[in-house]
C-alpha atoms as a PDB file:
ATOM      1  CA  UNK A   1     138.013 194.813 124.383  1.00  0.00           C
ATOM      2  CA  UNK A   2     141.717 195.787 124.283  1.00  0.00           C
ATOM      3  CA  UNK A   3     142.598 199.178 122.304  1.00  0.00           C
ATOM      4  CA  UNK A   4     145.844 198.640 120.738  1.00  0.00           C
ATOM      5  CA  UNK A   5     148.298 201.944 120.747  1.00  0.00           C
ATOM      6  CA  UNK A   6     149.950 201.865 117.238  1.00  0.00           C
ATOM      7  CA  UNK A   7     153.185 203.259 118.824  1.00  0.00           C
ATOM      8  CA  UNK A   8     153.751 204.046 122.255  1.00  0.00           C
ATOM      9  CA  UNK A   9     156.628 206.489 123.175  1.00  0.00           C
ATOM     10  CA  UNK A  10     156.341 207.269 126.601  1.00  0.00           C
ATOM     11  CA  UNK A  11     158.479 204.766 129.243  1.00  0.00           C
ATOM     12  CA  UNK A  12     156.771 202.058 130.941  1.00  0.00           C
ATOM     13  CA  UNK A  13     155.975 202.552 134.961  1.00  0.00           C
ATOM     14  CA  UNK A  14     158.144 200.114 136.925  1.00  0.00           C
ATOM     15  CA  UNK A  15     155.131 199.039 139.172  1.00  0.00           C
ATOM     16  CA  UNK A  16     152.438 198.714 136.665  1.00  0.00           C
ATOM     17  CA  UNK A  17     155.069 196.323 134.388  1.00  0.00           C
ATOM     18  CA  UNK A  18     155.288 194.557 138.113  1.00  0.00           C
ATOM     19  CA  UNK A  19     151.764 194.441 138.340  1.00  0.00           C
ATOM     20  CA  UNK A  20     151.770 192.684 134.193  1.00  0.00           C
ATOM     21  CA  UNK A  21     154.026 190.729 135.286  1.00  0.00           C
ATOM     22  CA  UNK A  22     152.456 188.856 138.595  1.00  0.00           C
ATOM     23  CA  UNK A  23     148.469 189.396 137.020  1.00  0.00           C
ATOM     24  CA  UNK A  24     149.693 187.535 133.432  1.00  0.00           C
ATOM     25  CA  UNK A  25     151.335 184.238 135.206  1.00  0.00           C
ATOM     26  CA  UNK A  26     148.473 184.191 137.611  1.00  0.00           C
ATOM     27  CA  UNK A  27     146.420 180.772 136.926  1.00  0.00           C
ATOM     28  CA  UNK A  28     143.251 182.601 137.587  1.00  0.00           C
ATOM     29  CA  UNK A  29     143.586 184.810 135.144  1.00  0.00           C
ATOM     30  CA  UNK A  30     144.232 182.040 132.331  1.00  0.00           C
ATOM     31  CA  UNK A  31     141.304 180.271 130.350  1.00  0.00           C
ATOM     32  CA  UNK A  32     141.464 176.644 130.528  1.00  0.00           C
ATOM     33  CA  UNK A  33     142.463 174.287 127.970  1.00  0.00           C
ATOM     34  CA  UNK A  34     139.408 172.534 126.130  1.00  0.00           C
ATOM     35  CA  UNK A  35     139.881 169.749 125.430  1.00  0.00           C
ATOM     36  CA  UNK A  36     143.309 168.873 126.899  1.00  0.00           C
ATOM     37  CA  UNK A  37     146.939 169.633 125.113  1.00  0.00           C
ATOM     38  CA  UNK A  38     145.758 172.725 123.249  1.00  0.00           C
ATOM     39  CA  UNK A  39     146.862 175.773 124.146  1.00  0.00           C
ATOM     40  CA  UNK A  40     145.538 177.910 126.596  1.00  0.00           C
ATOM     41  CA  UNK A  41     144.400 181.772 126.140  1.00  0.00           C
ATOM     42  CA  UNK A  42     144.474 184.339 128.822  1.00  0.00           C
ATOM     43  CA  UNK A  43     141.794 186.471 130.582  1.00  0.00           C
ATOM     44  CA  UNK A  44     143.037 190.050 129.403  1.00  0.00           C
ATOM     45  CA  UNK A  45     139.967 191.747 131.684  1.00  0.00           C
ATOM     46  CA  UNK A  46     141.432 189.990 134.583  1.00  0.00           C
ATOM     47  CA  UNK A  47     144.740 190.797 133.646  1.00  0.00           C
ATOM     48  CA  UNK A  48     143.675 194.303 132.911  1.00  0.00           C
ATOM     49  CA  UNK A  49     141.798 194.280 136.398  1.00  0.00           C
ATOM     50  CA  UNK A  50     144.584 192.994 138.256  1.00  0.00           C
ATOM     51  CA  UNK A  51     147.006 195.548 137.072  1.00  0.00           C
ATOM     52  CA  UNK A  52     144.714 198.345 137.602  1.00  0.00           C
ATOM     53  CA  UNK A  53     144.610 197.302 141.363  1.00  0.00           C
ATOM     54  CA  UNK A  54     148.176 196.299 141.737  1.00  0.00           C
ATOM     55  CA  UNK A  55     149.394 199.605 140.236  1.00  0.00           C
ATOM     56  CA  UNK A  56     149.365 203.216 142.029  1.00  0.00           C
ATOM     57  CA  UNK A  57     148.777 204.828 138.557  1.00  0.00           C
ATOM     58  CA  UNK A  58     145.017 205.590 138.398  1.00  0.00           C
ATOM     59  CA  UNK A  59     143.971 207.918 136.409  1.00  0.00           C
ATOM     60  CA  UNK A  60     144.076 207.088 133.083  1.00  0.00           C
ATOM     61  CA  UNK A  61     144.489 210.307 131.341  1.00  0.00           C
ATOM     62  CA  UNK A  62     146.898 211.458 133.355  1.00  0.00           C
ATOM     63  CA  UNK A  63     149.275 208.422 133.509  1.00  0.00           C
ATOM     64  CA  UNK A  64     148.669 206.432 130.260  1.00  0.00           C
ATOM     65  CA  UNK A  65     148.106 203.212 132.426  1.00  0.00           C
ATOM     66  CA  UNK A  66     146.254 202.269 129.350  1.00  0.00           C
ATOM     67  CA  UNK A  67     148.979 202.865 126.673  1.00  0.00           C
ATOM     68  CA  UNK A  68     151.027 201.279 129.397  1.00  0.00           C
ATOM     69  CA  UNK A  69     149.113 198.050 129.149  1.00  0.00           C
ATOM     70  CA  UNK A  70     148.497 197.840 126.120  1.00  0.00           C
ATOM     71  CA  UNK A  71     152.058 198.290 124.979  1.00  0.00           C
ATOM     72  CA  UNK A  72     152.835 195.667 127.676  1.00  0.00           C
ATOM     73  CA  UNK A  73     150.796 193.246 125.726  1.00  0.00           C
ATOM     74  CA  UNK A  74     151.653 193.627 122.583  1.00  0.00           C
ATOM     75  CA  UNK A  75     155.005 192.787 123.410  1.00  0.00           C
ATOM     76  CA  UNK A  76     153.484 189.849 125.449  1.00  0.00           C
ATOM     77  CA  UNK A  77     151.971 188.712 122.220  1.00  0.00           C
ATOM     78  CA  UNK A  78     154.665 188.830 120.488  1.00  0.00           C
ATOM     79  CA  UNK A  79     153.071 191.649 118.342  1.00  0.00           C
ATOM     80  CA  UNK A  80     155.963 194.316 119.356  1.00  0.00           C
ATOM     81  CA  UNK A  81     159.256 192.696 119.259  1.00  0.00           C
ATOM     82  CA  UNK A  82     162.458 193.631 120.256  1.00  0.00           C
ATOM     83  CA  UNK A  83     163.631 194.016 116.983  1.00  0.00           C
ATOM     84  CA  UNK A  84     161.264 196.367 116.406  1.00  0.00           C
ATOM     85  CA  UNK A  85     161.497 198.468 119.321  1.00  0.00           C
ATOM     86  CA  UNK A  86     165.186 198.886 118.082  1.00  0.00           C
ATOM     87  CA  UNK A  87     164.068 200.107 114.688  1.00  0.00           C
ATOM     88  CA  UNK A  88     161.361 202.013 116.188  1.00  0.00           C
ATOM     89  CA  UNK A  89     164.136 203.633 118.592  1.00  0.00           C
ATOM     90  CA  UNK A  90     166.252 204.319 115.652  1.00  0.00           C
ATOM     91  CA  UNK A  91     164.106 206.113 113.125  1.00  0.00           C
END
């Protein structure tokens, strides 16, 4: 299960949002749709996996690759927004 970071401060690593970025558009890692026309739902352990292996940050509690990803999918969700971040930025 995916631990969600209520705010994450610390800048995102180039390569691991690479790494987000080619693991979440990979078909593999997406669920298919049952029955056909609904919407699909992705794998976040494969994602997760993926960008683990993709990424040269290892260790976890030196690099925050978790707070990283996590941060990476909330705004993939839609969860953190741009409009947000702003406001977050600003206060």
């Amino acid at each position: 299960m995916i631990r969600f970071i209520p705010e994450f401060k610390g800048p995102i690593d180039p390569q691991v949002a690479r790494a987000f970025n080619k693991a979440v558009t990979n078909l593999d890692n997406i669920y298919p749709a049952i029955p056909a026309g609904e919407s699909t739902d992705i794998n976040w352990n494969f994602v997760q996996a993926d960008c683990y292996m993709d990424s040269p940050v290892w260790v976890d509690d030196e690099t925050g690759f978790l707070d990283q990803f996590n941060y990476l999918v909330r705004c993939y969700i839609g969860e953190i927004t741009l409009a947000s971040r702003i406001i977050q930025e600003a206060a």
